[in-house]
Protein backbone atom coordinates (compact mmCIF):
# COMPACT_ATOMS: atom_id res chain seq x y z
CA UNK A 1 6.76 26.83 -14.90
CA UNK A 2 4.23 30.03 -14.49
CA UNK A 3 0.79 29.55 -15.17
CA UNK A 4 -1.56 32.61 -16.81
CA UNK A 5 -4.76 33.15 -15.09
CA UNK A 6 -7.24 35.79 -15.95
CA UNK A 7 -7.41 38.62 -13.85
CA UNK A 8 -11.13 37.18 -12.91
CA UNK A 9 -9.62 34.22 -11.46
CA UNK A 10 -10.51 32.24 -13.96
CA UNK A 11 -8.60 28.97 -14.76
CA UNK A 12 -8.02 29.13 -18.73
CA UNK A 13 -7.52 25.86 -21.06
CA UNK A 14 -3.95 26.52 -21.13
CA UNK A 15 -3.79 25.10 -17.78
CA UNK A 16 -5.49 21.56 -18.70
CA UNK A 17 -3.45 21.56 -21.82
CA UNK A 18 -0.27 21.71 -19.91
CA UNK A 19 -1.15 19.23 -17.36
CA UNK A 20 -2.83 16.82 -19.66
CA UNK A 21 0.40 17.56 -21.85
CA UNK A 22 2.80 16.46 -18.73
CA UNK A 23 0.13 12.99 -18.40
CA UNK A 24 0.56 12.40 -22.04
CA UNK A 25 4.20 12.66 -22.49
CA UNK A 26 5.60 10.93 -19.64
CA UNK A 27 3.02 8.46 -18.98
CA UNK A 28 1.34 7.04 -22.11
CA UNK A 29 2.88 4.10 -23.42
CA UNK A 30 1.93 4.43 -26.69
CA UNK A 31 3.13 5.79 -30.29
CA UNK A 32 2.76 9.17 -31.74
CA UNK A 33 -0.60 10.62 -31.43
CA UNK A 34 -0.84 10.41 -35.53
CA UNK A 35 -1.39 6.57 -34.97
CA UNK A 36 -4.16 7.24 -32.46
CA UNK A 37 -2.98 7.14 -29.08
CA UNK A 38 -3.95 9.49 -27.21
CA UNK A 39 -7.56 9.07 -27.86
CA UNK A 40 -8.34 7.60 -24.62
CA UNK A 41 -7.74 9.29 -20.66
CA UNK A 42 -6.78 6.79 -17.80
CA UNK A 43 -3.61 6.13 -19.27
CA UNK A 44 -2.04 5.64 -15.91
CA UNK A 45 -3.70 2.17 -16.06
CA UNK A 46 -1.32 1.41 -18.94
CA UNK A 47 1.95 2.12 -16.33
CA UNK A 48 3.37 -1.19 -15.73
CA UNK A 49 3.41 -2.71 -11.64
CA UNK A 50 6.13 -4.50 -10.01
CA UNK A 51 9.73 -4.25 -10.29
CA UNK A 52 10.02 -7.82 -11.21
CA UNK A 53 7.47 -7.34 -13.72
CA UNK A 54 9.28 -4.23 -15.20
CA UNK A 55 12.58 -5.56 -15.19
CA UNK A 56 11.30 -8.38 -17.51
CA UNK A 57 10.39 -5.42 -20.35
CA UNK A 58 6.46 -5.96 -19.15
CA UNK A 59 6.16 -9.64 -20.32
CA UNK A 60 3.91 -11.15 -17.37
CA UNK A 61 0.81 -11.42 -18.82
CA UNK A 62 1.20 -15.24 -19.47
CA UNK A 63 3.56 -15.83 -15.87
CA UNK A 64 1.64 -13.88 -13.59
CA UNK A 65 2.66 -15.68 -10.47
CA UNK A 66 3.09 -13.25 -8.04
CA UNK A 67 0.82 -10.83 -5.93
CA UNK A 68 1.19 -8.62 -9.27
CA UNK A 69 -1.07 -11.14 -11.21
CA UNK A 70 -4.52 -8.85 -10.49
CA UNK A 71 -2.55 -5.86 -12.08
CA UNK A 72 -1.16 -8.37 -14.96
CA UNK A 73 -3.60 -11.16 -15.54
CA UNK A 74 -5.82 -11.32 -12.45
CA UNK A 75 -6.90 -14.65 -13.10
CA UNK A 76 -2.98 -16.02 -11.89
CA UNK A 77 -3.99 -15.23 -8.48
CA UNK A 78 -5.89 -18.83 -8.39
CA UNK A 79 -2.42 -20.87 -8.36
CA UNK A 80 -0.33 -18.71 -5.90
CA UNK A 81 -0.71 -20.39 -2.60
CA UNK A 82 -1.37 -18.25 0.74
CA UNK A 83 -0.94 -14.78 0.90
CA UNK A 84 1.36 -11.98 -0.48
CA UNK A 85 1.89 -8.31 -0.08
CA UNK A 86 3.66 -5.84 -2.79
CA UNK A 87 4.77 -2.20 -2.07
CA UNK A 88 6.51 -0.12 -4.62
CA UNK A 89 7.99 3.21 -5.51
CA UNK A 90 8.71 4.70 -9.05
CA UNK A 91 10.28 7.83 -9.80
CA UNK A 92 9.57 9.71 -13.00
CA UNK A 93 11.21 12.98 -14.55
CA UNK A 94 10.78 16.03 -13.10
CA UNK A 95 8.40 15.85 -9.60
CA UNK A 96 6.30 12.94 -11.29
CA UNK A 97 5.96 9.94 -8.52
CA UNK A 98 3.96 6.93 -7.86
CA UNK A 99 3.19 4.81 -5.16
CA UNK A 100 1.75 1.34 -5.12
CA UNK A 101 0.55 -1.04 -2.84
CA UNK A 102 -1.01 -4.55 -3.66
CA UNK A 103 -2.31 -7.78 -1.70
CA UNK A 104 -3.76 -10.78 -2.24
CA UNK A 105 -5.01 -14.27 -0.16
CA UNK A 106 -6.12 -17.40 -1.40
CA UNK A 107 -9.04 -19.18 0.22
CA UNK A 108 -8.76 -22.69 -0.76
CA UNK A 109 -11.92 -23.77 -1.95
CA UNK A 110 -13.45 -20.19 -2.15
CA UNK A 111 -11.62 -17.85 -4.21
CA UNK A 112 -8.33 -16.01 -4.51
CA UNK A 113 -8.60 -12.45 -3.92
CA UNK A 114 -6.90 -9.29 -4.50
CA UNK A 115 -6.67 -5.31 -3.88
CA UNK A 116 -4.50 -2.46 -5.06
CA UNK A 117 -3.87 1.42 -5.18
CA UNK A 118 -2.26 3.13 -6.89
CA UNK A 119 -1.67 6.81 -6.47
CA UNK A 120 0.17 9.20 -8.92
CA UNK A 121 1.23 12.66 -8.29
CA UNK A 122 2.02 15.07 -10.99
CA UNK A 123 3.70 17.95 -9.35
CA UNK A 124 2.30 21.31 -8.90
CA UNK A 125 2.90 24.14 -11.05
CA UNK A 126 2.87 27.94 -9.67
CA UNK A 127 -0.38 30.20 -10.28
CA UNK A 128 0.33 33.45 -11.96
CA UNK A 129 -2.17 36.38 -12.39
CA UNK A 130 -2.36 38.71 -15.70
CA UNK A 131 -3.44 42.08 -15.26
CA UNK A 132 -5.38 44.62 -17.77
CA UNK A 133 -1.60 45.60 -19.21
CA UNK A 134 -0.67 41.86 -19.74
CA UNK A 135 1.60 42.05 -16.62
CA UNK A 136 2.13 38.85 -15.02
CA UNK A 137 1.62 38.15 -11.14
CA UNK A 138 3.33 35.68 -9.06
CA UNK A 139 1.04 34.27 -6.52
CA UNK A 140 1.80 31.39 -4.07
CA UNK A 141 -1.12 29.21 -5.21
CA UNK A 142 -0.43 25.85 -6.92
CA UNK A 143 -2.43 24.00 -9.47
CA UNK A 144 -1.77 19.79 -9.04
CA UNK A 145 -2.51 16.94 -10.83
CA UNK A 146 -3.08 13.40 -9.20
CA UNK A 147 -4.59 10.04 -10.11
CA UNK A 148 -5.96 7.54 -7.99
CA UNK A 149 -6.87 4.14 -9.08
CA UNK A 150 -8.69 1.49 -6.15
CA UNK A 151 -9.05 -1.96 -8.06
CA UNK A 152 -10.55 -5.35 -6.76
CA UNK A 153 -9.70 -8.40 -8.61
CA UNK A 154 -11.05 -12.26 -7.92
CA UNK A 155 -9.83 -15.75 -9.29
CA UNK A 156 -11.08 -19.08 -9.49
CA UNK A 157 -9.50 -22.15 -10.54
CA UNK A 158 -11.83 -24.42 -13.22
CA UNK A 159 -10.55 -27.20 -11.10
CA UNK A 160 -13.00 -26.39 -8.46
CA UNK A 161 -15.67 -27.30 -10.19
CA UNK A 162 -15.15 -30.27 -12.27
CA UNK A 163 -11.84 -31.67 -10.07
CA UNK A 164 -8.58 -31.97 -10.80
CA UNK A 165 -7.74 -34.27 -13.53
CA UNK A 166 -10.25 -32.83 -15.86
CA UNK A 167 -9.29 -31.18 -19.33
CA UNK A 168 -10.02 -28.00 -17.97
CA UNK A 169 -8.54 -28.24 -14.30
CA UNK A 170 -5.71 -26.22 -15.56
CA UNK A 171 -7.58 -23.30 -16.38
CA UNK A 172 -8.42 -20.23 -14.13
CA UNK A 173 -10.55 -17.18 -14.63
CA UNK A 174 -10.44 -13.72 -13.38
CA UNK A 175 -12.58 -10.42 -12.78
CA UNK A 176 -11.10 -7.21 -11.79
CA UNK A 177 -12.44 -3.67 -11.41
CA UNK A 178 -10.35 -0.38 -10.90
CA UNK A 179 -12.07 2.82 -9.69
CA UNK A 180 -10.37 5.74 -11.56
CA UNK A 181 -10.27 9.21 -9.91
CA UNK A 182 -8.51 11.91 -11.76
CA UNK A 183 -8.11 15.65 -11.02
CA UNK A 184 -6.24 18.51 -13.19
CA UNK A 185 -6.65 21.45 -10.79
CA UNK A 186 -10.24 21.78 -10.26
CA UNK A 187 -11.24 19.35 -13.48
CA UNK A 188 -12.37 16.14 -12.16
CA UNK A 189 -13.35 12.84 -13.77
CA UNK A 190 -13.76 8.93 -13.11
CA UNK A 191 -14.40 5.57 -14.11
CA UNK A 192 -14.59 2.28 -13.49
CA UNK A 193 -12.69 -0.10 -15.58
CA UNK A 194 -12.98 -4.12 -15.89
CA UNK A 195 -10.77 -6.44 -17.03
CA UNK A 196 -11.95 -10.34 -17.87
CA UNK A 197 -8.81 -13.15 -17.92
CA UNK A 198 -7.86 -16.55 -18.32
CA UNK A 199 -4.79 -18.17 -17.43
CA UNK A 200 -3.65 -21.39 -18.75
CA UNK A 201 -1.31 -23.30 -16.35
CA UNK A 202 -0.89 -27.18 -17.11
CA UNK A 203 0.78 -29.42 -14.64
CA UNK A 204 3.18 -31.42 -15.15
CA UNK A 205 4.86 -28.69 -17.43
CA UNK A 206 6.87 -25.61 -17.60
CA UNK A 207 4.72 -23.09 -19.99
CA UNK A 208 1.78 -21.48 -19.66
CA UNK A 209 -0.53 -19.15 -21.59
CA UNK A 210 -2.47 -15.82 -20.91
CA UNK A 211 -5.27 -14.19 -21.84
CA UNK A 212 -6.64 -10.39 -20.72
CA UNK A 213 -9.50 -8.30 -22.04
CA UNK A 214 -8.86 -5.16 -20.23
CA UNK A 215 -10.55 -1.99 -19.43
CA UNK A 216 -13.78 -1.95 -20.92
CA UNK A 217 -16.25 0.12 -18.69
CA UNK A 218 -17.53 3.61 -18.76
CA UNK A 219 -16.56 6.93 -17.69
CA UNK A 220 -17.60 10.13 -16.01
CA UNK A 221 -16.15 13.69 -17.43
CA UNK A 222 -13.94 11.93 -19.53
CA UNK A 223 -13.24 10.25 -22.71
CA UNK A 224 -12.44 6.30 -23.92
CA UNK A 225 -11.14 4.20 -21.52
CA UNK A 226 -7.50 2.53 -22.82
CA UNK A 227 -9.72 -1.08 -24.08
CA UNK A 228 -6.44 -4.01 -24.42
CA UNK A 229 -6.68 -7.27 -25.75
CA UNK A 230 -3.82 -9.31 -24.42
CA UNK A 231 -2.37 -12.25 -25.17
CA UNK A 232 0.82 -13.96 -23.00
CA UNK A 233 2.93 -17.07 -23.10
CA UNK A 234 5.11 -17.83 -20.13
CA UNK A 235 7.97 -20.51 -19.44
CA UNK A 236 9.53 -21.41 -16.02
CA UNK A 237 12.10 -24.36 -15.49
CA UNK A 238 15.29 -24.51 -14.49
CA UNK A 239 17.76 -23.89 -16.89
CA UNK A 240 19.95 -26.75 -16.91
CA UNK A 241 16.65 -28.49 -18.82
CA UNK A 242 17.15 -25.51 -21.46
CA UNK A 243 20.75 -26.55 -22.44
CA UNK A 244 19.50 -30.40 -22.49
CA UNK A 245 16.03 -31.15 -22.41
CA UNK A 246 16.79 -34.66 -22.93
CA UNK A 247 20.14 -35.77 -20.11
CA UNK A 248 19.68 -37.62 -17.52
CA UNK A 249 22.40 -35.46 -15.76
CA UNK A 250 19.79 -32.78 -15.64
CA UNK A 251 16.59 -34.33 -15.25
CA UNK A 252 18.10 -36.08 -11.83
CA UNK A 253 19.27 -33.37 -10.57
CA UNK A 254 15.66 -32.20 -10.36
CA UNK A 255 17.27 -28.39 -10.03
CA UNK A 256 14.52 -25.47 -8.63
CA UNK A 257 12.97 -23.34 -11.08
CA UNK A 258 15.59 -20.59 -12.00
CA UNK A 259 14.65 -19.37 -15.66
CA UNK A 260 11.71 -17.60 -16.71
CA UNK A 261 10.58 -16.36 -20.16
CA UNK A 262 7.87 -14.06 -21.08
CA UNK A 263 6.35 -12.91 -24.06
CA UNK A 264 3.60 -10.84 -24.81
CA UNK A 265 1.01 -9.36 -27.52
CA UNK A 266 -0.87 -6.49 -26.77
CA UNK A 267 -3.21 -4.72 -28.82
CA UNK A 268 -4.63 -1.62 -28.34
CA UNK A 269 -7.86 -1.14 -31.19
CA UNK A 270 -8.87 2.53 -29.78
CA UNK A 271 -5.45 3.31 -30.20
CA UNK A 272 -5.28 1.14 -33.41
CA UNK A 273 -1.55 0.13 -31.84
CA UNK A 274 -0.01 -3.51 -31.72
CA UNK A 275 2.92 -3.58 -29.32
CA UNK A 276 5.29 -6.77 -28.39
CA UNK A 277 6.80 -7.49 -24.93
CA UNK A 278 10.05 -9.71 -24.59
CA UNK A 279 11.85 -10.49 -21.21
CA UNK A 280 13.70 -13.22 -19.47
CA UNK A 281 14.60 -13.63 -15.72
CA UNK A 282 17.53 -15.96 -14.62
CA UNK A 283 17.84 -16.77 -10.49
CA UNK A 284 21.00 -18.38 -8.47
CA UNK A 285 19.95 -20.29 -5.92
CA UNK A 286 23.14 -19.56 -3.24
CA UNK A 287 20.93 -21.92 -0.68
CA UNK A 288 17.49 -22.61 -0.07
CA UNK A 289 17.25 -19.27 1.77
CA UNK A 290 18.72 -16.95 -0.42
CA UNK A 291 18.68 -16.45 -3.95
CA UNK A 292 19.67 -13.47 -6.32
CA UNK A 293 17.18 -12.78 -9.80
CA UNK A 294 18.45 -11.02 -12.63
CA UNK A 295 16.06 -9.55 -15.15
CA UNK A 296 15.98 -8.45 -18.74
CA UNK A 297 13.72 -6.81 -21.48
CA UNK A 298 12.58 -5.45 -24.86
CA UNK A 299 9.52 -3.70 -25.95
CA UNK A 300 8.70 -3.57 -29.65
CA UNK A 301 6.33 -1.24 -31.34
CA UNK A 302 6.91 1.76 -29.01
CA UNK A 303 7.94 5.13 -30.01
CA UNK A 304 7.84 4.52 -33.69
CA UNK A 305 11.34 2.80 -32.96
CA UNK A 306 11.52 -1.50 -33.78
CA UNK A 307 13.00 -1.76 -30.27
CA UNK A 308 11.19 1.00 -28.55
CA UNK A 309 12.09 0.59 -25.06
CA UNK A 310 14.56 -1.86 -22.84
CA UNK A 311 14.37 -2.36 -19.36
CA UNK A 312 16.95 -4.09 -16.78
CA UNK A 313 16.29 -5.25 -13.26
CA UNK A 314 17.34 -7.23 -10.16
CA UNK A 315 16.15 -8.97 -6.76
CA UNK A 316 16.93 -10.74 -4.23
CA UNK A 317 14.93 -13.46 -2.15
CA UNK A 318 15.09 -14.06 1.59
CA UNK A 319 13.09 -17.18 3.00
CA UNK A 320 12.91 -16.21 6.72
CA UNK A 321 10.94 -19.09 7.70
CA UNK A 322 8.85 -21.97 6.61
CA UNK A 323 5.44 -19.53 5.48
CA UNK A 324 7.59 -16.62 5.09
CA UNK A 325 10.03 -15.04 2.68
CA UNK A 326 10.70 -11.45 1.35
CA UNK A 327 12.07 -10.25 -2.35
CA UNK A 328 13.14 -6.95 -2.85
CA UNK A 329 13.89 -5.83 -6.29
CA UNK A 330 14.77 -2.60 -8.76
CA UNK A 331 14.33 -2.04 -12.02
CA UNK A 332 15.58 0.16 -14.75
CA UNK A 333 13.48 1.31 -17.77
CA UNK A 334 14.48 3.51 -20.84
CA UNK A 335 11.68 5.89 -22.08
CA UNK A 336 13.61 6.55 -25.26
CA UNK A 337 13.99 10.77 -25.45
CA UNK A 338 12.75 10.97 -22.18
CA UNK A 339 15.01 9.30 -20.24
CA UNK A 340 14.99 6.56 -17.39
CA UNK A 341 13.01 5.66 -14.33
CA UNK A 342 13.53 3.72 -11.60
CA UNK A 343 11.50 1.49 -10.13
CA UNK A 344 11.78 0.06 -5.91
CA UNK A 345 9.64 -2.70 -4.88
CA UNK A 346 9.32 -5.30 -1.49
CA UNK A 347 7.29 -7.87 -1.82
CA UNK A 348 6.43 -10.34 0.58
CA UNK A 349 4.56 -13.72 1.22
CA UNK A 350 3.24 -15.67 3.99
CA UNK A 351 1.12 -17.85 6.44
CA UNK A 352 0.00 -20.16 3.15
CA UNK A 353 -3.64 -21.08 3.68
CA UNK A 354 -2.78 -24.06 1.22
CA UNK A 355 -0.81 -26.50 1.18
CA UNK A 356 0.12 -27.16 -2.63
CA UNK A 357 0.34 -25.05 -5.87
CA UNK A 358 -1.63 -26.16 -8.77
CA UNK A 359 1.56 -28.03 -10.59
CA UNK A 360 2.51 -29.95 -7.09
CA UNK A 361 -0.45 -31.97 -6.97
CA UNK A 362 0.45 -35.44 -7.98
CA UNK A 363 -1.24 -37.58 -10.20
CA UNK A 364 -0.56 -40.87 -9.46
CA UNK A 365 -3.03 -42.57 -11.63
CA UNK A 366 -1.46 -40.98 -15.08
CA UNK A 367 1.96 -41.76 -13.68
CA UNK A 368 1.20 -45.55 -12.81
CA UNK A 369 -0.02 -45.58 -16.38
CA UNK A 370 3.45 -44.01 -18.17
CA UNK A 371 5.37 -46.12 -16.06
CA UNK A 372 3.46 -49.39 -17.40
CA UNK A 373 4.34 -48.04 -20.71
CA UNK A 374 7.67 -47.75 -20.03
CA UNK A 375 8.17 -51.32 -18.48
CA UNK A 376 6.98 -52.73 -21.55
CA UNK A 377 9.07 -50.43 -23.64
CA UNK A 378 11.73 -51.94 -22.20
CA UNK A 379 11.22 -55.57 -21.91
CA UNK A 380 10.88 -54.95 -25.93
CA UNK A 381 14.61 -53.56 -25.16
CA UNK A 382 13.26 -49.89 -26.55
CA UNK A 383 15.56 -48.00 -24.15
CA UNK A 384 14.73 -44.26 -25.08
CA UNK A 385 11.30 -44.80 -25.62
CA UNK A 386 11.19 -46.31 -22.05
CA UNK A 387 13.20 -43.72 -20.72
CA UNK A 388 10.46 -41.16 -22.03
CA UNK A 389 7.93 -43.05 -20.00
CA UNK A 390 9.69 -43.28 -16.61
CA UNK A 391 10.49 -39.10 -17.20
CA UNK A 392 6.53 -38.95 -17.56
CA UNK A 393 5.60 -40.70 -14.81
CA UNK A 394 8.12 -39.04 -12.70
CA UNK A 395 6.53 -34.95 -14.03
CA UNK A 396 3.54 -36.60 -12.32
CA UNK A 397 4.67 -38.19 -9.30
CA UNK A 398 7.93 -36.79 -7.62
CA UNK A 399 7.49 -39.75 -5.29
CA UNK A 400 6.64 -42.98 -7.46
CA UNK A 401 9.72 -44.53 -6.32
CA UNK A 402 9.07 -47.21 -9.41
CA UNK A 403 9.32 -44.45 -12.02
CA UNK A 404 13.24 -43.73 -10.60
CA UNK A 405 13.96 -47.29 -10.98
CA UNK A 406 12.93 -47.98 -14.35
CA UNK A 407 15.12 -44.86 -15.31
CA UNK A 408 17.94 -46.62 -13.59
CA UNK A 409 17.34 -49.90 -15.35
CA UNK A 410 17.33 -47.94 -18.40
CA UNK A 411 20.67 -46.78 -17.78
CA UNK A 412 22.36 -49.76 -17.06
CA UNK A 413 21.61 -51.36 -20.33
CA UNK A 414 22.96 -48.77 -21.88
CA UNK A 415 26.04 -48.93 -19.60
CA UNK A 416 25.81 -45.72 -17.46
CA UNK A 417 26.61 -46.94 -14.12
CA UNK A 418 26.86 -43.81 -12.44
CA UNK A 419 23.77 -42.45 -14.07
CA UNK A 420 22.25 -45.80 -12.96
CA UNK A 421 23.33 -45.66 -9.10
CA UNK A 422 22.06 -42.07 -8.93
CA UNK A 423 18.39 -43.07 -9.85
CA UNK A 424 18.97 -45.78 -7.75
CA UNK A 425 19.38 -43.51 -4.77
CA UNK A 426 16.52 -41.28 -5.74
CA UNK A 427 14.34 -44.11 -5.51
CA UNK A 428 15.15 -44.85 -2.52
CA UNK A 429 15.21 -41.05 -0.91
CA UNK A 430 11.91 -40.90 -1.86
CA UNK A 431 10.02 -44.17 -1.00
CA UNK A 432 7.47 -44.31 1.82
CA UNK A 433 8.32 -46.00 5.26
CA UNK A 434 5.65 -48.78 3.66
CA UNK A 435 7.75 -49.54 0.68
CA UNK A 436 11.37 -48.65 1.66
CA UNK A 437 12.42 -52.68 2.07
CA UNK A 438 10.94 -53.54 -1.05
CA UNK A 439 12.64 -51.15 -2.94
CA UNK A 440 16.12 -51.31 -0.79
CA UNK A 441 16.12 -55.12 -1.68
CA UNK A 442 15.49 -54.44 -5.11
CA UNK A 443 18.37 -51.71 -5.48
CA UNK A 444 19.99 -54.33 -3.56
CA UNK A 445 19.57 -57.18 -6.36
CA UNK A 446 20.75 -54.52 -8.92
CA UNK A 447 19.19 -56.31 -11.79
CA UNK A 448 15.77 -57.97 -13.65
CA UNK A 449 12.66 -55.85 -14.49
CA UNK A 450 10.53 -54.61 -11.62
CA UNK A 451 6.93 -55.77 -11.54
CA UNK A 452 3.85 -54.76 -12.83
């Protein structure tokens, strides 16, 4: 493409307008600019991060539990233990590329921190020069177009403050700032955009829910910043317990968390645009070192199309030691008209500076108390209501050996031996050196209620 310059050197309008054309078309995620969109600048803060994330059609706003939280919902960076790194490459149409890099740490009683950049380069178009006859000169000058956003996010879990079996222990909130720097030629202009979270992450259970005001601030040389009101719902479990909730088959198995689901709201009032994010993510677990993800997703309310956009990804896991373990994953996204891009990512974690997540800590006090329930459930020979119970206390306490045994006694009045002996055996792979005989000579007995 030429570009028309005066012959005074000057550097007319039609040279934004291009540029700011190229931005628009092949970054905004919005609709038409007859609903709006387009009112704002910084739109490269609207251009999804991580492959994982992407693959999943953008739906991470109420999972966010990866180094990719501060871009997604910074205030997920509270429950991801230790330290993680991201790096990632996208490639756009024509010479349109971005690069990202992200890291985080978690300082257990502090904060959980985070910083990213990423930089965007638009591609240069050649210079031409008009002369008093409307002849056009080629020169060998180049006018480019580049973003560069800096951001800082911080997290803090509620739990912090008022412990960890309070009403609100499951609750984290976030800050994050993102220094905007954008130049079209020799047009310049900047901001500084915040974004306020919450994330909603109860133990003892697989959802979780999301919250994001983002990018409210003020800018320099430039217009609205892209304001967002998000809201996100996430689910992780394995999913065996999707098929049946309720078996005792799966529940014993105990099987690592290999399904995720996401689904997000996001509106955009400047904009005046609603838009809907779907995706799912399914992982097979080959061993405890090495496990393939693939990833799936819709977008609703984009392009003036009811499904707008899908998207399509994979990765694979490598644990490399005890703190350490790398993911490298691709994704796939359709931009309707103007076509696909690809997305490259390698994200890595180690040297945990904690020791638990937020849904590992046990509760052993709410667990002793479902298990009570559930041995007096069953002396009153209510067998499923027990069984509920013992399931409680075990979401609580992966090692409250009792909670296994009342779910075995449970089985064996209603006749499942084999269901029986496995719970049996659970109860005693997990008891302590200190209660090991007890529980060995009970298992031994193989009958009677156990004790209060």
């Amino acid at each position: 493409m030429s570009l028309k310059i005066s012959k005074y050197g000057g550097v007319k309008m039609k040279l934004k307008r291009i540029l700011a054309l190229l931005i628009f078309i092949f970054l905004v995620t919005g609709v038409a600019v007859a609903t709006g969109s387009g009112a704002t600048w910084a739109n490269s803060m609207k251009i999804a991060q991580g492959a994982r994330q992407i693959g999943m059609g953008e739906a991470s706003v109420g999972l966010a539990d990866d180094v990719n939280a501060m871009f997604w919902n910074p205030a997920g960076l509270a429950f991801i233990a230790g330290q993680q790194f991201s790096l990632m490459h996208s490639s756009w149409l024509m010479d349109i590329n971005s690069e990202y890099v992200a890291y985080s740490i978690n300082l257990e009683k502090i904060a959980a921190f985070g910083i990213y950049a990423n930089y965007m380069n638009f591609g240069e178009i050649t210079q031409t020069l008009e002369n008093p006859v409307e002849e056009y000169i080629l020169t060998s000058d180049k006018a480019a177009a580049s973003t560069l956003n800096l951001a800082l996010a911080v997290s803090k879990k509620i739990s912090d403050f008022v412990g960890p079996y309070s009403g609100l222990s499951d609750l984290a909130v976030g800050l994050r700032i993102v220094n905007i720097a954008e130049k079209i030629y020799s047009d310049e202009g900047s901001g500084n955009a915040f974004t306020a979270s919450l994330l909603y992450q109860p133990k003892f259970v697989d959802h979780s829910f999301g919250l994001t005001i983002e990018n409210f601030g003020l800018s320099v040389n430039r217009g609205a910043l892209p304001l967002a009101v998000k809201l996100g719902f996430g689910y992780v479990s394995s999913s065996d317990d999707i098929v049946d909730s309720f078996s005792d088959e799966s529940f014993i198995k105990n099987n690592k968390k290999n399904l995720a689901l996401g689904l997000d709201v996001a509106f955009y009032p400047i904009d005046n645009v609603t838009k809907i994010n779907l995706g799912v993510e399914k992982g097979w677990y080959f061993n405890d070192n090495n496990i393939l993800t693939l990833r799936g997703g819709v977008q609703l309310g984009y392009d003036m199309q009811l499904i707008g956009r899908w998207s399509a990804g994979a990765g694979y896991k490598i644990v490399t030691g005890k703190d350490m373990a790398f993911s490298v994953d691709y994704a796939i996204a359709d931009f309707v008209d103007l076509g696909l891009t690809h997305r490259f990512s390698l994200t890595g974690s180690f040297a945990p500076l904690v020791t638990q997540t937020h849904r590992d800590i046990p509760d052993l006090k709410s667990a002793i108390a479902h298990y009570t329930n559930g041995v007096s459930l069953l002396r009153k020979n209510k067998t499923e209501a027990a069984k509920s119970e013992f399931r409680e206390a075990i979401r609580r306490n992966r090692k409250f050996e009792w909670a296994y045994i009342g779910m075995a006694l449970c089985n064996k009045k209603a006749g499942n031996a084999i269901i029986m002996q496995l719970y049996f055996d659970k109860a005693i792979e997990v008891s302590t050196d200190k209660n090991i005989k007890a529980i060995k000579d009970y298992v031994g007995k193989n009958g009677g209620l156990p004790h209060n």
